[in-house]
N, C-alpha and C. Protein backbone atom coordinates (compact mmCIF):
# COMPACT_ATOMS: atom_id res chain seq x y z
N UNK A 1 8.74 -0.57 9.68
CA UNK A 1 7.85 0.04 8.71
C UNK A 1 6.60 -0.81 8.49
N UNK A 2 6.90 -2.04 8.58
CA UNK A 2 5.69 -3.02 8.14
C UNK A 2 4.53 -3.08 9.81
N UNK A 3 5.15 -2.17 10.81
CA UNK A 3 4.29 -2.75 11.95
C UNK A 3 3.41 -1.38 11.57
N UNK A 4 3.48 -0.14 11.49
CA UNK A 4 2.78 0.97 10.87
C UNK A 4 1.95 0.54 9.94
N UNK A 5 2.12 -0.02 8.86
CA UNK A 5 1.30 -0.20 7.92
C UNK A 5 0.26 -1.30 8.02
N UNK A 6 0.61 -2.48 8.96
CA UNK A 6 -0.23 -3.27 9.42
C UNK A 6 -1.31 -2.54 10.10
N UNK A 7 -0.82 -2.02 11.31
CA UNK A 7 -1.35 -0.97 12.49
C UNK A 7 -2.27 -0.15 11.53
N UNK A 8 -2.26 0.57 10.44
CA UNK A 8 -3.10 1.62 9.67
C UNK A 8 -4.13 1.27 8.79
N UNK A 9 -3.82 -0.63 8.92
CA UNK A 9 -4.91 -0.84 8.31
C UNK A 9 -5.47 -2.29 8.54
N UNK A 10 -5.64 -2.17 9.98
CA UNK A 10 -5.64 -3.60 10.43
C UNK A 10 -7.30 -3.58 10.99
N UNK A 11 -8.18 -2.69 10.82
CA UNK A 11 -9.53 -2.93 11.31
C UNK A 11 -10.29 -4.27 11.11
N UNK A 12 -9.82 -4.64 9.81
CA UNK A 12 -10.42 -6.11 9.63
C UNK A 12 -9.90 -7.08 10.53
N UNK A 13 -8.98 -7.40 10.90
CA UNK A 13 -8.32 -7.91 12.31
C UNK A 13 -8.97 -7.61 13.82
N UNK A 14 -9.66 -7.04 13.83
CA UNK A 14 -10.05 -6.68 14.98
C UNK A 14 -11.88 -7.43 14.88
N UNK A 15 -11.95 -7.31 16.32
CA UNK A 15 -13.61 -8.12 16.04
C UNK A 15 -14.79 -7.15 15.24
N UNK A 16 -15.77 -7.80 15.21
CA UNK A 16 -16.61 -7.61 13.90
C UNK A 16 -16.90 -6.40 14.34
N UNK A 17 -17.64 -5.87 15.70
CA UNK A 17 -18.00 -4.78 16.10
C UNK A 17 -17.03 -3.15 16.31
N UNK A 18 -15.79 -3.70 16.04
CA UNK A 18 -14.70 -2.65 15.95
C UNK A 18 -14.82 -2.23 14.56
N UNK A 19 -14.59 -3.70 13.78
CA UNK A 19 -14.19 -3.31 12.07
C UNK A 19 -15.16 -2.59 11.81
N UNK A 20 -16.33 -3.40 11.79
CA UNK A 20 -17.49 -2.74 10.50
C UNK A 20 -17.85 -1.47 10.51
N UNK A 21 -17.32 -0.45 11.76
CA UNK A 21 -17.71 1.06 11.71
C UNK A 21 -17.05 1.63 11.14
N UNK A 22 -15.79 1.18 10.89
CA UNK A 22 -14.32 1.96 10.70
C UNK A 22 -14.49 1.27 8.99
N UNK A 23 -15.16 -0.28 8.55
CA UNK A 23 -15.73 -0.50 7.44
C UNK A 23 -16.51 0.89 6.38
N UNK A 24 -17.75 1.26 7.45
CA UNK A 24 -18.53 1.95 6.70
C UNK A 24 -17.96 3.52 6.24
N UNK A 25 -17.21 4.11 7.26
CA UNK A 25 -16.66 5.03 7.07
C UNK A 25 -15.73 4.99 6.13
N UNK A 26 -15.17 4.56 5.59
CA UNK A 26 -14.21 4.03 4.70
C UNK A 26 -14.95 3.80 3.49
N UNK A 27 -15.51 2.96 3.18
CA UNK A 27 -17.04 3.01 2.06
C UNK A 27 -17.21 4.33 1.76
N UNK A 28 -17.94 5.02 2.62
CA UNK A 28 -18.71 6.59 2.35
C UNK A 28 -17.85 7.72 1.91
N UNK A 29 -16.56 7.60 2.50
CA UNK A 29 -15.38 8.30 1.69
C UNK A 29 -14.65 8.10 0.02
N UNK A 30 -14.81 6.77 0.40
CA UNK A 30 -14.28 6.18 -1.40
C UNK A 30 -15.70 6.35 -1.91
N UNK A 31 -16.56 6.50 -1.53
CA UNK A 31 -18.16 6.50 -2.56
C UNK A 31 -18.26 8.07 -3.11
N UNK A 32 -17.74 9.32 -1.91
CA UNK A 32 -17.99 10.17 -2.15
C UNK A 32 -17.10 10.60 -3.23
N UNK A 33 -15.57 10.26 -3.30
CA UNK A 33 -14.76 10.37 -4.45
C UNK A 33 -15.42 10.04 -5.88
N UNK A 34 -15.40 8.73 -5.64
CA UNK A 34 -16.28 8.31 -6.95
C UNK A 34 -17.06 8.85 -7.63
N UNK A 35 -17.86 9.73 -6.57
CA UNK A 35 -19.28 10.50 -7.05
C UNK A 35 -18.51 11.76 -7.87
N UNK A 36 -17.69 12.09 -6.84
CA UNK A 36 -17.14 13.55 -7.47
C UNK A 36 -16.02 13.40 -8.97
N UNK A 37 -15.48 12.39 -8.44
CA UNK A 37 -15.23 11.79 -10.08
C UNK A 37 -15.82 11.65 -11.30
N UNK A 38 -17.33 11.21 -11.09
CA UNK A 38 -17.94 11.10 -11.96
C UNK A 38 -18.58 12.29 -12.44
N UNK A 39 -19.14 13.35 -11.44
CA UNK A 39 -19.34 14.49 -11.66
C UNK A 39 -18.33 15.36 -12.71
N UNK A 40 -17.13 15.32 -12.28
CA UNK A 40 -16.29 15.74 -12.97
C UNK A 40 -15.75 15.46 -14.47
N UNK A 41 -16.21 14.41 -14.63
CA UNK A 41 -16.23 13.59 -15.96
C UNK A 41 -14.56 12.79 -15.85
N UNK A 42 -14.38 12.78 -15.07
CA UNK A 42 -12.73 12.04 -14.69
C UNK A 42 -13.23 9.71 -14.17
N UNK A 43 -12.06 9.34 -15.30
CA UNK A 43 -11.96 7.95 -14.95
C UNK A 43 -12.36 7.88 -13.61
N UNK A 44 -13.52 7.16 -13.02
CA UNK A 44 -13.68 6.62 -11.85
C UNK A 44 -12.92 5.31 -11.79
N UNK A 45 -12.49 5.43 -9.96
CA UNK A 45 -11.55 4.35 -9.14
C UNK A 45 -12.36 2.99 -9.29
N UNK A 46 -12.12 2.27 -10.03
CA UNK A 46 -12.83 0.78 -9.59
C UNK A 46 -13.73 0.75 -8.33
N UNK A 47 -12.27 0.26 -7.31
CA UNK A 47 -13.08 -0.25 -5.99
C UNK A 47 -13.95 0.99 -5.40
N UNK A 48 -13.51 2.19 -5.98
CA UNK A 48 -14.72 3.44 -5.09
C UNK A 48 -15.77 3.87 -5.72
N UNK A 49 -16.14 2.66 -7.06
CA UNK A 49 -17.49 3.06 -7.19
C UNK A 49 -18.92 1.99 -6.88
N UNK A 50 -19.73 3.50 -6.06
CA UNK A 50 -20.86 2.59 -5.06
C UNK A 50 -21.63 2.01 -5.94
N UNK A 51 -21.87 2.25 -7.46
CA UNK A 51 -22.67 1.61 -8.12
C UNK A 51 -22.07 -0.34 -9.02
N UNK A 52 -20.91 -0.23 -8.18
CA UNK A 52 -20.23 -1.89 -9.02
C UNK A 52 -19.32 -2.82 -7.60
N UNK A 53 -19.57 -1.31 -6.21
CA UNK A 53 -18.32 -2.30 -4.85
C UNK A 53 -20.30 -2.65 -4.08
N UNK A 54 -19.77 -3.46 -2.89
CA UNK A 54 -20.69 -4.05 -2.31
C UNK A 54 -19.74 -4.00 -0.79
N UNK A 55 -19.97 -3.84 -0.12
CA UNK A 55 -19.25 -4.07 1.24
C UNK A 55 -18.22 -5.49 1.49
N UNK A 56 -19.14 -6.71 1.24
CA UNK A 56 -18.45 -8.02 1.17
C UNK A 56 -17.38 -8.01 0.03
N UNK A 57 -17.90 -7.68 -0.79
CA UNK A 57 -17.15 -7.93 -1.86
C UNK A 57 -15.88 -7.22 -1.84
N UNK A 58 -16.10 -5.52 -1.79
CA UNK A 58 -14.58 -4.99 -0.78
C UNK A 58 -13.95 -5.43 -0.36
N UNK A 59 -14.34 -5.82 0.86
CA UNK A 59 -13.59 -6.86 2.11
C UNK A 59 -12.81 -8.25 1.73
N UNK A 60 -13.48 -9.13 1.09
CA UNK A 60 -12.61 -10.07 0.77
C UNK A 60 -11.59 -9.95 -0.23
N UNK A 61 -12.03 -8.75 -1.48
CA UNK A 61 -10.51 -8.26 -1.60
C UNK A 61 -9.69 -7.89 -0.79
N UNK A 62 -10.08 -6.93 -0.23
CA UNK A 62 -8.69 -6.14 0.33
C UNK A 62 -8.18 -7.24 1.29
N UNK A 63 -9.23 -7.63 1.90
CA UNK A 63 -8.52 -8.57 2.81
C UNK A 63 -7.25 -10.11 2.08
N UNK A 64 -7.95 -10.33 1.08
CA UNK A 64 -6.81 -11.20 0.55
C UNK A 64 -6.40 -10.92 -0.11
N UNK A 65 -6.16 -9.94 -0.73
CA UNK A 65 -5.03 -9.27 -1.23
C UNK A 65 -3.95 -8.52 -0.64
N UNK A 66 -4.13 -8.00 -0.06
CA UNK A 66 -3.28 -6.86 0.81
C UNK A 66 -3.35 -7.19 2.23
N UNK A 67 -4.30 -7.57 3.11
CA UNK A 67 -4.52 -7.45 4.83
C UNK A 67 -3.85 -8.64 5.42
N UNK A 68 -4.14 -9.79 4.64
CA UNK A 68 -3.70 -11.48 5.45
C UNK A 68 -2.11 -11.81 4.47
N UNK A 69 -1.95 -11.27 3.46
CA UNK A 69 -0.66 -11.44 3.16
C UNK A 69 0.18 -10.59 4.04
N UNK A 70 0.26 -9.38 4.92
CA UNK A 70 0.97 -8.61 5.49
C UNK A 70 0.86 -9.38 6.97
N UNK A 71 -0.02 -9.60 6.87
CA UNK A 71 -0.41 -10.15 8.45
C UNK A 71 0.46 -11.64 8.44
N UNK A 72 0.27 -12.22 7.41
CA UNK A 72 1.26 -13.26 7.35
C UNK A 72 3.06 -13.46 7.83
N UNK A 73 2.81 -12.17 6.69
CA UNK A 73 4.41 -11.73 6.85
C UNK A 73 5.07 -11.57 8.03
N UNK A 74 4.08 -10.59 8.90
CA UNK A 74 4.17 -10.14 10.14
C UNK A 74 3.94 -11.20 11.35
N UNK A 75 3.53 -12.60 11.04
CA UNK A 75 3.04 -13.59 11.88
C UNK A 75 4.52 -14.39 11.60
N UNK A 76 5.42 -14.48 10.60
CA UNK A 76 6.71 -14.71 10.36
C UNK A 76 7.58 -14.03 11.61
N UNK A 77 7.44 -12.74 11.68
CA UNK A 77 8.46 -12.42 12.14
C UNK A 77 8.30 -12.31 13.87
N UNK A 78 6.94 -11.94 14.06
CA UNK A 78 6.24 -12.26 15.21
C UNK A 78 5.16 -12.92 15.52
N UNK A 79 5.83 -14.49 16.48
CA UNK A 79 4.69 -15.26 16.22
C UNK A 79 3.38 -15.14 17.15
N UNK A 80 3.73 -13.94 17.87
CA UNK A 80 2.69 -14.28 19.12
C UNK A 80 1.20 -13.04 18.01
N UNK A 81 1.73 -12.56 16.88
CA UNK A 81 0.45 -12.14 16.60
C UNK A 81 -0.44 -12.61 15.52
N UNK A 82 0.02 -14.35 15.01
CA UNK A 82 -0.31 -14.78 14.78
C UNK A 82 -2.16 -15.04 14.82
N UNK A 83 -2.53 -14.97 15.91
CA UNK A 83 -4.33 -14.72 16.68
C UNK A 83 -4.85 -13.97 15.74
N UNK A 84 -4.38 -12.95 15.20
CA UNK A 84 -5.38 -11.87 14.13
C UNK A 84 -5.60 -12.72 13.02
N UNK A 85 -4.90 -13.51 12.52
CA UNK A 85 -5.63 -14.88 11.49
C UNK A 85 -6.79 -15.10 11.69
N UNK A 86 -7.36 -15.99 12.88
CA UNK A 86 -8.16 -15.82 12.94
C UNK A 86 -9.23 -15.08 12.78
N UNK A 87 -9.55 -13.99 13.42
CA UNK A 87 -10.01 -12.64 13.25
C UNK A 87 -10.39 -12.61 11.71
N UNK A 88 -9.17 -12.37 10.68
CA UNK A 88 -9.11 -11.83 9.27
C UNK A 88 -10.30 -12.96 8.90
N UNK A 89 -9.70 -14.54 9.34
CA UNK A 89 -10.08 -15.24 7.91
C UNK A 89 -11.83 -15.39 8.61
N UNK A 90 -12.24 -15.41 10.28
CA UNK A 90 -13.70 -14.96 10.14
C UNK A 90 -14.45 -14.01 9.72
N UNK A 91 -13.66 -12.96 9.64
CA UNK A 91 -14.24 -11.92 8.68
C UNK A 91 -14.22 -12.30 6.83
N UNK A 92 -12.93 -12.84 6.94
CA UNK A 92 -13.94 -13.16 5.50
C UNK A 92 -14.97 -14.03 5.06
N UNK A 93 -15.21 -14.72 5.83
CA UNK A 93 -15.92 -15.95 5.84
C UNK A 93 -17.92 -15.05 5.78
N UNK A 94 -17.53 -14.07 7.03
CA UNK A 94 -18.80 -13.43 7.10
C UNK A 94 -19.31 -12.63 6.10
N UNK A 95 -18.09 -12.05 5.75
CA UNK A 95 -18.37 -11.35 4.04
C UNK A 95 -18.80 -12.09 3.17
N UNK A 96 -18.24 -13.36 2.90
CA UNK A 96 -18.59 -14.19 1.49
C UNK A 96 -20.13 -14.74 1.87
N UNK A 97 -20.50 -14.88 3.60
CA UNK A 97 -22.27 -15.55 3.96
C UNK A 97 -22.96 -14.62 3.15
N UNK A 98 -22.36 -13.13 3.53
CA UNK A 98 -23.53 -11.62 3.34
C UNK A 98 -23.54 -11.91 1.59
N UNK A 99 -22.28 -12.07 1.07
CA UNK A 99 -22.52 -11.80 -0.47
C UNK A 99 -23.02 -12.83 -0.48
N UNK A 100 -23.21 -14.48 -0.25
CA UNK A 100 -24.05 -14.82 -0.94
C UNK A 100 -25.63 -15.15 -0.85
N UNK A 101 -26.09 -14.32 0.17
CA UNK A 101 -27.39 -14.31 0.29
C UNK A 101 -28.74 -13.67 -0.99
């Protein structure tokens, strides 16, 4: 069960030019909720609103919250996929350059 759920949401693991499309698309969907949320006069989602998320700032949540703790887990039980560490923690690294410019 945990290799599915890795697998469904492992774009940040992958190099920069894979993630960040499958990034933006992901953005524009939670933005459009938000919008229609707000339209609606219904509690808007935290992370899906475009006027308080930032791309970086996204990313290094989800990513250390949810993406490198699973990936961890999963680097426990199989060590040869250990390599996507890498991957994760340069992506966050590139997120935190962008936010702090």
């Amino acid at each position: 069960m945990i290799l599915i759920k890795v697998a469904d949401i492992s774009n940040e693991a992958r190099p920069m030019e894979v993630a960040e499309p499958w990034l933006d698309r992901l953005l524009q969907e939670f933005f459009k909720q938000s919008d229609a949320e707000k339209l609606e006069g219904l509690p808007v989602t935290p992370f899906m609103d475009r006027d308080k998320v930032t791309k970086p700032s996204s990313q290094v949540s989800f990513i250390g919250l949810v993406l490198l703790p699973l990936f961890e887990a999963l680097g426990e039980l199989l060590p040869e996929l250990q390599v996507f560490h890498l991957f994760i923690h340069t992506f966050i690294y590139l997120c935190l350059e962008i936010s702090s410019m």
